[in-house]
Protein backbone atom coordinates (compact mmCIF):
# COMPACT_ATOMS: atom_id res chain seq x y z
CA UNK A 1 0.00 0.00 0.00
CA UNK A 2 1.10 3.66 -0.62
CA UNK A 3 0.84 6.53 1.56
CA UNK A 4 0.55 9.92 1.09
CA UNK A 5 0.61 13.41 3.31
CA UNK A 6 -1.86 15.62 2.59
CA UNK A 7 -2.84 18.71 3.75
CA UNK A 8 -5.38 21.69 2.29
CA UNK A 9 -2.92 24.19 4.00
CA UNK A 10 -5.23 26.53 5.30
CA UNK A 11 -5.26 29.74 6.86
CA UNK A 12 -7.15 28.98 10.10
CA UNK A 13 -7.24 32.47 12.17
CA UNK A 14 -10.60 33.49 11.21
CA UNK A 15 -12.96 35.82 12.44
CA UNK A 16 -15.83 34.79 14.53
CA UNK A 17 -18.23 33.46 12.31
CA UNK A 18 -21.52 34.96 13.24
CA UNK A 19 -19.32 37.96 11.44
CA UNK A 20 -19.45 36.23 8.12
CA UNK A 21 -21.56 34.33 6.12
CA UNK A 22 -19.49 32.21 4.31
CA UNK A 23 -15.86 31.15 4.12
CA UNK A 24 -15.81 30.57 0.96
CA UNK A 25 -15.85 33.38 -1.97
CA UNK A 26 -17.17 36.35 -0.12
CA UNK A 27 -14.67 36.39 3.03
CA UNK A 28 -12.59 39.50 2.19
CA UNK A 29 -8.83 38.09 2.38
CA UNK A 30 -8.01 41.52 4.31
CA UNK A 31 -8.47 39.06 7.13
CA UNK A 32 -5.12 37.42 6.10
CA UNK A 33 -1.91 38.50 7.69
CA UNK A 34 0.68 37.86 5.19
CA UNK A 35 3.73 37.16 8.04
CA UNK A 36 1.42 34.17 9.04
CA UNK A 37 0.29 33.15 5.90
CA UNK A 38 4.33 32.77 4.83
CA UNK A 39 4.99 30.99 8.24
CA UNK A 40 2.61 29.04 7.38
CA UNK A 41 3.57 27.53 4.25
CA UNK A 42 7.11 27.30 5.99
CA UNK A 43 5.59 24.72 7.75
CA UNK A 44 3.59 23.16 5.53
CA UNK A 45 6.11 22.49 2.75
CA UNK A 46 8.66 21.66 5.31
CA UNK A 47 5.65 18.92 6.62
CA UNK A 48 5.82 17.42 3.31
CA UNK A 49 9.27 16.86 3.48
CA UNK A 50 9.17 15.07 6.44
CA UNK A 51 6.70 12.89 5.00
CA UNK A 52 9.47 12.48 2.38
CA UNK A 53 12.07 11.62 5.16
CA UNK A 54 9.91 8.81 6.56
CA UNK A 55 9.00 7.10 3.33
CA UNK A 56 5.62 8.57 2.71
CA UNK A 57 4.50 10.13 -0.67
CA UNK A 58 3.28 13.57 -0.68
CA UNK A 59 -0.40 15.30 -1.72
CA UNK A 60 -1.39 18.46 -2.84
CA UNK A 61 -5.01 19.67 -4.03
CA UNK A 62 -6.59 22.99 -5.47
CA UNK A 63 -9.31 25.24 -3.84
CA UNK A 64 -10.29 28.69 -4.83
CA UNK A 65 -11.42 32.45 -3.06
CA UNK A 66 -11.49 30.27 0.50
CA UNK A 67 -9.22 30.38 3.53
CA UNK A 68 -9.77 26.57 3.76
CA UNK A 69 -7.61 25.90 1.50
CA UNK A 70 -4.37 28.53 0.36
CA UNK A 71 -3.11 26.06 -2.15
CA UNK A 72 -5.20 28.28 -4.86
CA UNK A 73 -2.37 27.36 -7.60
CA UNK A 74 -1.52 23.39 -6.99
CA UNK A 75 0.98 23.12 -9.77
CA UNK A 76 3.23 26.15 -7.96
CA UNK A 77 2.84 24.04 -5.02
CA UNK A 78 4.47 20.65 -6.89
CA UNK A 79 6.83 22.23 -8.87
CA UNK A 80 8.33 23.17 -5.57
CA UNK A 81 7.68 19.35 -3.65
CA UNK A 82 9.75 18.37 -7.24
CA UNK A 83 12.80 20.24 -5.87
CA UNK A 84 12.48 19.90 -2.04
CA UNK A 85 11.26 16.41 -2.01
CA UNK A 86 13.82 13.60 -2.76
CA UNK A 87 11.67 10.04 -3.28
CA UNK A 88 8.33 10.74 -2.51
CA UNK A 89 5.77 10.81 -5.55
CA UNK A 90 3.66 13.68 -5.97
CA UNK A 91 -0.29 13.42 -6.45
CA UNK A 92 -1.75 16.40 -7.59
CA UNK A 93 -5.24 15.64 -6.81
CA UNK A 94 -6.54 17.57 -8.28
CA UNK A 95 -6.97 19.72 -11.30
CA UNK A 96 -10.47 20.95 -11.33
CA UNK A 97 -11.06 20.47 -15.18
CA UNK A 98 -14.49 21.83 -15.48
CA UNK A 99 -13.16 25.14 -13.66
CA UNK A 100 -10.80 25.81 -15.69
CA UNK A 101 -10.85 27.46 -19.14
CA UNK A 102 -7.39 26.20 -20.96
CA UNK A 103 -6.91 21.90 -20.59
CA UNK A 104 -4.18 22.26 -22.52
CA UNK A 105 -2.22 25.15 -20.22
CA UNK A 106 -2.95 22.08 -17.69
CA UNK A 107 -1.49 19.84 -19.68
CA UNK A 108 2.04 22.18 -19.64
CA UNK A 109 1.80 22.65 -15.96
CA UNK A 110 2.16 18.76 -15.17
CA UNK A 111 4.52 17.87 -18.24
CA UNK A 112 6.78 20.57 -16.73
CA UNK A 113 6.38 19.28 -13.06
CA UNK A 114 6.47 15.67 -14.20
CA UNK A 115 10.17 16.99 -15.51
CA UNK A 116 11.32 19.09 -12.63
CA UNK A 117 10.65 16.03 -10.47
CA UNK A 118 12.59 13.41 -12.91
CA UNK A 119 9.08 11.44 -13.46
CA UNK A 120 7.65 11.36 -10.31
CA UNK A 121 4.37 13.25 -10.86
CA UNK A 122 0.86 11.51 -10.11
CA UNK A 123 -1.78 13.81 -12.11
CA UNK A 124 -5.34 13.80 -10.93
CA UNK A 125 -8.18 15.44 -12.20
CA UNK A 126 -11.36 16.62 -10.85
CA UNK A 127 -14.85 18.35 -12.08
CA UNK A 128 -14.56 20.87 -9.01
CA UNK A 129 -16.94 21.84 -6.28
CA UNK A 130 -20.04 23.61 -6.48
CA UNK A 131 -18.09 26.54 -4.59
CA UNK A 132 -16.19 27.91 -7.14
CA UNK A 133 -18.29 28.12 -9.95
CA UNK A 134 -18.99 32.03 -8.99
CA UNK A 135 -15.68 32.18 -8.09
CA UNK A 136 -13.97 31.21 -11.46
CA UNK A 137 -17.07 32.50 -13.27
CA UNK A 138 -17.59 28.51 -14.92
CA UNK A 139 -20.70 27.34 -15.83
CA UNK A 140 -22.23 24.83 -13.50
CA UNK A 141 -23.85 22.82 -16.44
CA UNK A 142 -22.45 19.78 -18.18
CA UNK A 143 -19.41 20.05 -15.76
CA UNK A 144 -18.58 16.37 -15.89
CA UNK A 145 -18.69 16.70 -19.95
CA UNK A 146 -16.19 19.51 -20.13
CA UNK A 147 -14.19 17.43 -17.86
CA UNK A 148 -14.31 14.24 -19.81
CA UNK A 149 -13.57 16.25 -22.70
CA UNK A 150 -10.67 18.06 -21.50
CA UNK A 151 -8.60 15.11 -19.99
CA UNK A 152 -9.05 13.63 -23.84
CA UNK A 153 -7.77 16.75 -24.57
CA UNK A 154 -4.81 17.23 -21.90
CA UNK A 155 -3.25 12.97 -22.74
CA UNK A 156 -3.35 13.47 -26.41
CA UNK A 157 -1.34 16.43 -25.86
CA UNK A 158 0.88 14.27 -23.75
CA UNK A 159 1.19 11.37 -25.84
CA UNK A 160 0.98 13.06 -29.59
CA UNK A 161 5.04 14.16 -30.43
CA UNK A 162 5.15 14.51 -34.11
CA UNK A 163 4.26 18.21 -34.33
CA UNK A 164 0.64 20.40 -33.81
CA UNK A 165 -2.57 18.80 -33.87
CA UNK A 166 -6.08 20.42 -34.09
CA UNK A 167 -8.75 20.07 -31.56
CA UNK A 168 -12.06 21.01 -32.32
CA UNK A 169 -14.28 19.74 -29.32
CA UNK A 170 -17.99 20.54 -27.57
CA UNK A 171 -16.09 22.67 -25.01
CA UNK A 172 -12.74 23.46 -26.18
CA UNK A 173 -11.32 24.23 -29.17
CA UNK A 174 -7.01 24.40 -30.28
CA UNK A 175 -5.81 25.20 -34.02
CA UNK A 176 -2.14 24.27 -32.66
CA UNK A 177 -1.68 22.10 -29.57
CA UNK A 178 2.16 20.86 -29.60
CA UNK A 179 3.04 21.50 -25.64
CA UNK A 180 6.47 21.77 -24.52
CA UNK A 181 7.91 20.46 -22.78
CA UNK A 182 6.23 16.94 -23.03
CA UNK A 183 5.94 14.67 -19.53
CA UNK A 184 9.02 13.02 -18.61
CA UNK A 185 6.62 9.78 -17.78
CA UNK A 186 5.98 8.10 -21.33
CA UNK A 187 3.07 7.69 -22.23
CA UNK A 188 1.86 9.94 -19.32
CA UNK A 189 2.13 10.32 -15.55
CA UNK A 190 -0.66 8.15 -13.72
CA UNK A 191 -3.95 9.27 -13.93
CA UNK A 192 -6.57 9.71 -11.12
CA UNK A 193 -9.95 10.65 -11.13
CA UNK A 194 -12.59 11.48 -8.04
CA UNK A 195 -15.69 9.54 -7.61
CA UNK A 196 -18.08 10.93 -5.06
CA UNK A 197 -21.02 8.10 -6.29
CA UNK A 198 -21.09 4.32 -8.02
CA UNK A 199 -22.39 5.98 -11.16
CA UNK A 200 -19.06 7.96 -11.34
CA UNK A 201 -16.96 5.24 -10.85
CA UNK A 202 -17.89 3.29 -13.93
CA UNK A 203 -16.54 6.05 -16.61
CA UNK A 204 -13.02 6.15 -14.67
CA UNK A 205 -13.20 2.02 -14.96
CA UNK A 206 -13.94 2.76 -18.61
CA UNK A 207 -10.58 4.75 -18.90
CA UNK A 208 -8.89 2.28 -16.14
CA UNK A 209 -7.09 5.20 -14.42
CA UNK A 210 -6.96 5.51 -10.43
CA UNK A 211 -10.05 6.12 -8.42
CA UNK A 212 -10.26 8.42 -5.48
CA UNK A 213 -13.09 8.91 -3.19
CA UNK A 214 -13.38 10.98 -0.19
CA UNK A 215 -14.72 10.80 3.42
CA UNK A 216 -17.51 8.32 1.69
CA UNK A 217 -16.78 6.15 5.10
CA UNK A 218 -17.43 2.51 4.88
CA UNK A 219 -20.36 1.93 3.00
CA UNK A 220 -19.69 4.50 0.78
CA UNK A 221 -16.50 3.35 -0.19
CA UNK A 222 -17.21 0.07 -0.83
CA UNK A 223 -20.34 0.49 -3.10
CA UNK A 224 -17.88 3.30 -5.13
CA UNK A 225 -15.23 0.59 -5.55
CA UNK A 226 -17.16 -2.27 -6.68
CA UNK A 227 -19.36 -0.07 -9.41
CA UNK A 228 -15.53 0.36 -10.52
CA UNK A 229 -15.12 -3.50 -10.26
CA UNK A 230 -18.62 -4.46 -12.29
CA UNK A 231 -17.44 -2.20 -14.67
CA UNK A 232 -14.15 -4.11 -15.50
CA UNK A 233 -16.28 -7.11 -15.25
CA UNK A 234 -19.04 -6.06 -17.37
CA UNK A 235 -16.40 -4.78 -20.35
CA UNK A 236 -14.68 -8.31 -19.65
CA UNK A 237 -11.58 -6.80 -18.09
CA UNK A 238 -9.06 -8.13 -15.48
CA UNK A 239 -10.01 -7.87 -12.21
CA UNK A 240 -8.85 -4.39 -10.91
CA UNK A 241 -5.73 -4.25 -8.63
CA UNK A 242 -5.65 -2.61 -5.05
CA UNK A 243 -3.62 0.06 -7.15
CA UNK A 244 -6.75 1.25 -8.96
CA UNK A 245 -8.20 2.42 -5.26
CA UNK A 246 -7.59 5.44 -3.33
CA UNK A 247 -9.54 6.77 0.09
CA UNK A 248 -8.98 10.05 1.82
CA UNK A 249 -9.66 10.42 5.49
CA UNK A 250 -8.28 12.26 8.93
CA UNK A 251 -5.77 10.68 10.07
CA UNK A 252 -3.81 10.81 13.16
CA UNK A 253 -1.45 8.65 15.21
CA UNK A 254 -0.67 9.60 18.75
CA UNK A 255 1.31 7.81 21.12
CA UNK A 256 -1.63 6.40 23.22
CA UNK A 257 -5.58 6.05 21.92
CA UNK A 258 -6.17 9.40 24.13
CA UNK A 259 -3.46 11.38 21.88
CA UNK A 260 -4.52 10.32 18.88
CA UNK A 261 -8.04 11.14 19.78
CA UNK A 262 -7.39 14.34 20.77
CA UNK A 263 -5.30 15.02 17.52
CA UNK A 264 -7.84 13.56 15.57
CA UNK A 265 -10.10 16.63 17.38
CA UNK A 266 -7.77 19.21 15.97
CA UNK A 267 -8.86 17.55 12.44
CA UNK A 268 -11.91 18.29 12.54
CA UNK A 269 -11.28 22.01 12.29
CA UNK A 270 -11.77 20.88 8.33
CA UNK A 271 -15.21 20.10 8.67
CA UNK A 272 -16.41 22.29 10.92
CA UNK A 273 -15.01 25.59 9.59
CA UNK A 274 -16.91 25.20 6.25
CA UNK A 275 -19.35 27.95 6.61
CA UNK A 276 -20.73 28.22 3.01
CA UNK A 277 -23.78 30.48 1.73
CA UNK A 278 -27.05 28.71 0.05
CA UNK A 279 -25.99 30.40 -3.10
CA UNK A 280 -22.23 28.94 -3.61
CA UNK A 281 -23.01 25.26 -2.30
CA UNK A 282 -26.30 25.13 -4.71
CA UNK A 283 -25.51 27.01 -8.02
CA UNK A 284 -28.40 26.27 -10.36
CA UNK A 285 -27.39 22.93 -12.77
CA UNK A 286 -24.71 21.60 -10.88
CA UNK A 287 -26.53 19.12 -9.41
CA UNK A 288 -29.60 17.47 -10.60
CA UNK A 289 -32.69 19.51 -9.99
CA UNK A 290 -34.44 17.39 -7.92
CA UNK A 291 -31.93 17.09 -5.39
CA UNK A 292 -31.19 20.87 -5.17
CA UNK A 293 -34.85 21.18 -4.12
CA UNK A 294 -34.63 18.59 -1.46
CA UNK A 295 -31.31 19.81 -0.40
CA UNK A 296 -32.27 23.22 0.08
CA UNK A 297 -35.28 22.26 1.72
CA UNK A 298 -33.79 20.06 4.18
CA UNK A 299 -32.72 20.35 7.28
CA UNK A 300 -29.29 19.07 5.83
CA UNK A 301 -29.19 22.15 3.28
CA UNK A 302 -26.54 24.09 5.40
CA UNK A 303 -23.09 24.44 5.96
CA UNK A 304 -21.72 20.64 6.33
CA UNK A 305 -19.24 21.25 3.44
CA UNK A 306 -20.36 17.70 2.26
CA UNK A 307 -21.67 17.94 -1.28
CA UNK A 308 -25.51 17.73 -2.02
CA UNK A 309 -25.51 14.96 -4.07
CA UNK A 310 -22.77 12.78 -1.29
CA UNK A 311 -24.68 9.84 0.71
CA UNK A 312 -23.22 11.28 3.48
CA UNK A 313 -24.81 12.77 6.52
CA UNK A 314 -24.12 15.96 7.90
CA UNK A 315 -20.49 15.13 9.16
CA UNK A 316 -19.90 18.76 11.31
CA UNK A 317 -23.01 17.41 13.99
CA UNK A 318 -21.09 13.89 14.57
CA UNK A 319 -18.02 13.46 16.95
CA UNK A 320 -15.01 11.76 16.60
CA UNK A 321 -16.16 8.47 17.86
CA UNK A 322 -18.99 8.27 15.49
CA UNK A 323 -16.55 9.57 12.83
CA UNK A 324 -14.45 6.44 13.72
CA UNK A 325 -17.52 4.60 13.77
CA UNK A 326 -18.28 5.62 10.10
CA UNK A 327 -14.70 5.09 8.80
CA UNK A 328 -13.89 8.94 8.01
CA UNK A 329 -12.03 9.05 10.79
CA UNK A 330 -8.62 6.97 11.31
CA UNK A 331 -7.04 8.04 15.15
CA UNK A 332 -5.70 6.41 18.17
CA UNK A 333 -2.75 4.70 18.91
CA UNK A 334 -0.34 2.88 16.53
CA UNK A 335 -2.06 -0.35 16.81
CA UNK A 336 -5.78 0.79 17.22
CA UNK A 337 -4.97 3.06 13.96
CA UNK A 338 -3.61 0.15 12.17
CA UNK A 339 -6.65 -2.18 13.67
CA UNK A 340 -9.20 0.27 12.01
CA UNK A 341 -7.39 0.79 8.69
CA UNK A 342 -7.13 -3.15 8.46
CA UNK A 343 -11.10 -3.17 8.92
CA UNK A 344 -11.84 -0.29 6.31
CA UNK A 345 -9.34 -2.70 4.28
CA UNK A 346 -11.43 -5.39 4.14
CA UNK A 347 -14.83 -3.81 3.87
CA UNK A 348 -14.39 -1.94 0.53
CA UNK A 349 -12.39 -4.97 -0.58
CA UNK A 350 -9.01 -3.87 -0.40
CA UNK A 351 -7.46 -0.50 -1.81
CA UNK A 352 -3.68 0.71 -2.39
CA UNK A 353 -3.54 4.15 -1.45
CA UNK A 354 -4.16 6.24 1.77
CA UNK A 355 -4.40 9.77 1.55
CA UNK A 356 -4.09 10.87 4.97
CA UNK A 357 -5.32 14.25 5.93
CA UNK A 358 -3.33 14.70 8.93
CA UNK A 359 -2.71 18.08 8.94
CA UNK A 360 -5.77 20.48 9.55
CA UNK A 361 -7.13 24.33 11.35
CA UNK A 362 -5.04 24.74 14.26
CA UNK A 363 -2.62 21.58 14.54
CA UNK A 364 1.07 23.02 14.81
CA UNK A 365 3.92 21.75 13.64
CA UNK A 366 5.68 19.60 16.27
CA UNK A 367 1.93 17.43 16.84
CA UNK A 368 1.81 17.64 12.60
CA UNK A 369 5.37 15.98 12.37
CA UNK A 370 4.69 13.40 15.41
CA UNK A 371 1.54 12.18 13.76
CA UNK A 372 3.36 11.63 10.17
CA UNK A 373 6.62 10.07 11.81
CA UNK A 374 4.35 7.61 13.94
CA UNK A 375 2.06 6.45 11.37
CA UNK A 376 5.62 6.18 8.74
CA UNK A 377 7.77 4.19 11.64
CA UNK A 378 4.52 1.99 13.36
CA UNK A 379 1.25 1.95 11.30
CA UNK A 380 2.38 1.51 7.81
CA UNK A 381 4.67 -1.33 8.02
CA UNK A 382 1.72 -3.52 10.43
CA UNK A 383 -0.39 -2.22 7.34
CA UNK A 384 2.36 -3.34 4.52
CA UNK A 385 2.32 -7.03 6.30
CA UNK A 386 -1.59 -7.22 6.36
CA UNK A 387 -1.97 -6.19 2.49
CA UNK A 388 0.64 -8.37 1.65
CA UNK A 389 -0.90 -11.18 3.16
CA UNK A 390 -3.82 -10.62 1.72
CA UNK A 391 -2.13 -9.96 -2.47
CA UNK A 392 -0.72 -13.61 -1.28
């Protein structure tokens, strides 16, 4: 199994938020102090490369107009893991396709990290949240057609070396697409793709690249994973390895089950900070209609951060033991973290990659690097023996 750090390096000193109505879009970023926001990507980048130190590979995503998330330009953000990072790969998860205006600027930005980090890139794409369609003035129709289209778009510019080519698409259109530099990775770097429901799953099956879910918890997990597993059946494929799966979750390792719950507390800063206006987390067409209504109807139709059309339930009313409970949540000791990723293991029917959020709000440093270096030194290799066993 691989690991990776992640973190949505945020800026977590905000105002009270009965001052604000959401943190996303509107909050003016005159809040910001720019001393802290620099000491805080000291410590962030520097988190990664601890990660790096310990074995671990290293994650980076993309989020727009929030203080959730500062990593508002994720290829700046790899190109510099490429040169401060010795052995770790580098997932870029992800680009949000159907935000963005250019797929084939996109496809320069990782051909020209994939080089600076001698071919250890791991590209992932997304169709982006329902937050920053007013933010990056995108149309919240089609979205998951425009993103189809442009990663057709962004690995034939990869893969196509014998001069321009012309690209004349629903969404997009190129007279002269010949990118340089081209990916160091030949064909291309790995591909992932998010899932957030079984009906998603089957078109990334189709294309047999990586599939990511996140904080879908057991159940949710398992029924994305084996929609990607009918589908390889169903087109009379090989069965799908554990590489195909990844899962994202809060993760922390303390020294005793009371440490790591309490760090796993600190987490939750993520989930509960997500104040987000009616009018950013329902743009008109994102979703389907019907479930807009009942969403904004419901008593669920608030600020969760979870997105309307996710089988999830409200995740900022339930604690950390029913987080645990529900497999979003990995935290306690070495062993007891280990005991619960084993379980998750088995439930969704295996997987190869963690993402593990263990970084989050107001965590410092010193607990940040603790949690990586214990998970590195006493989770992953009781993990390693389990998944071997298991491949055996």
């Amino acid at each position: 199994m691989q690991y990776w750090h992640f973190s949505e390096c945020a800026y977590p000193d905000l105002p009270d938020p009965e001052t604000y109505d959401s943190v996303r879009v509107s909050l003016p970023n005159g809040v910001m102090d720019t001393d802290r926001a620099v000491s805080l990507w000291d410590r962030y980048i520097r988190e990664w490369q601890v990660a790096d130190e310990y074995g671990l590979n290293v994650m980076v995503n993309e989020h727009h107009s929030t203080a959730t998330c500062m990593t508002s330009a994720a290829p700046v953000i790899a190109g510099v893991l490429a040169r401060v990072t010795q052995n770790a790969r580098i997932l870029l998860l992800g680009n949000p396709l159907a935000n963005r205006a250019d797929p084939v600027r996109v496809a320069e930005e990782m051909a020209l990290v994939d080089l600076l980090s001698h071919g250890r890139l791991d590209v992932g794409f997304v169709r982006g949240v329902q937050y920053e369609v007013a933010a990056t003035n995108s149309k919240p129709i089609r979205m998951t057609e425009r993103l189809w289209e442009a990663v057709e778009l962004i690995t034939r510019a990869w893969s196509t070396h014998d001069g321009p080519f012309n690209w004349e698409g629903e969404f997009f259109h190129h007279r002269q697409v010949n990118i340089w530099p081209r990916p160091y990775q030949q064909p291309a770097p790995p591909i992932w793709v998010t899932a957030g429901t079984p009906g998603s799953a089957t078109t990334v099956a189709d294309h047999d690249y990586r599939l990511a879910t996140f904080l879908a918890g057991f159940e949710g997990t398992r029924k994305i994973f084996q929609a990607y597993r009918d589908r390889y059946e169903e087109t009379g494929k090989h069965e799908p390895g554990d590489d195909r799966f990844g899962y994202a979750a809060l993760t922390y390792t303390g020294k005793t089950d009371a440490e790591g719950m309490e760090g796993a507390r600190k987490l939750l800063w993520y989930l509960q900070s997500n104040k987000v206006a009616k009018e950013y987390t329902f743009p008109p067409g994102y979703m389907p209609y019907h479930v807009r209504a009942a969403a904004l109807r419901g008593p669920q139709a608030s600020s969760s951060g979870a997105p309307a059309t996710s089988p999830l339930p409200d995740l900022t009313a339930m604690s950390v033991e029913d987080l645990i409970e529900q497999g979003i949540v990995f935290a306690g000791s070495a062993q007891t973290v280990a005991a619960q990723i084993e379980r998750f293991y088995n439930h969704v029917g295996g997987l190869g990659h963690l993402l593990l959020m263990g970084q989050a709000g107001h965590m410092g440093h010193e607990e940040t690097v603790s949690g990586i270096k214990r998970f590195a030194e006493e989770v992953a290799p009781v993990l390693d023996r389990v998944t071997d066993r298991v491949a055996q």
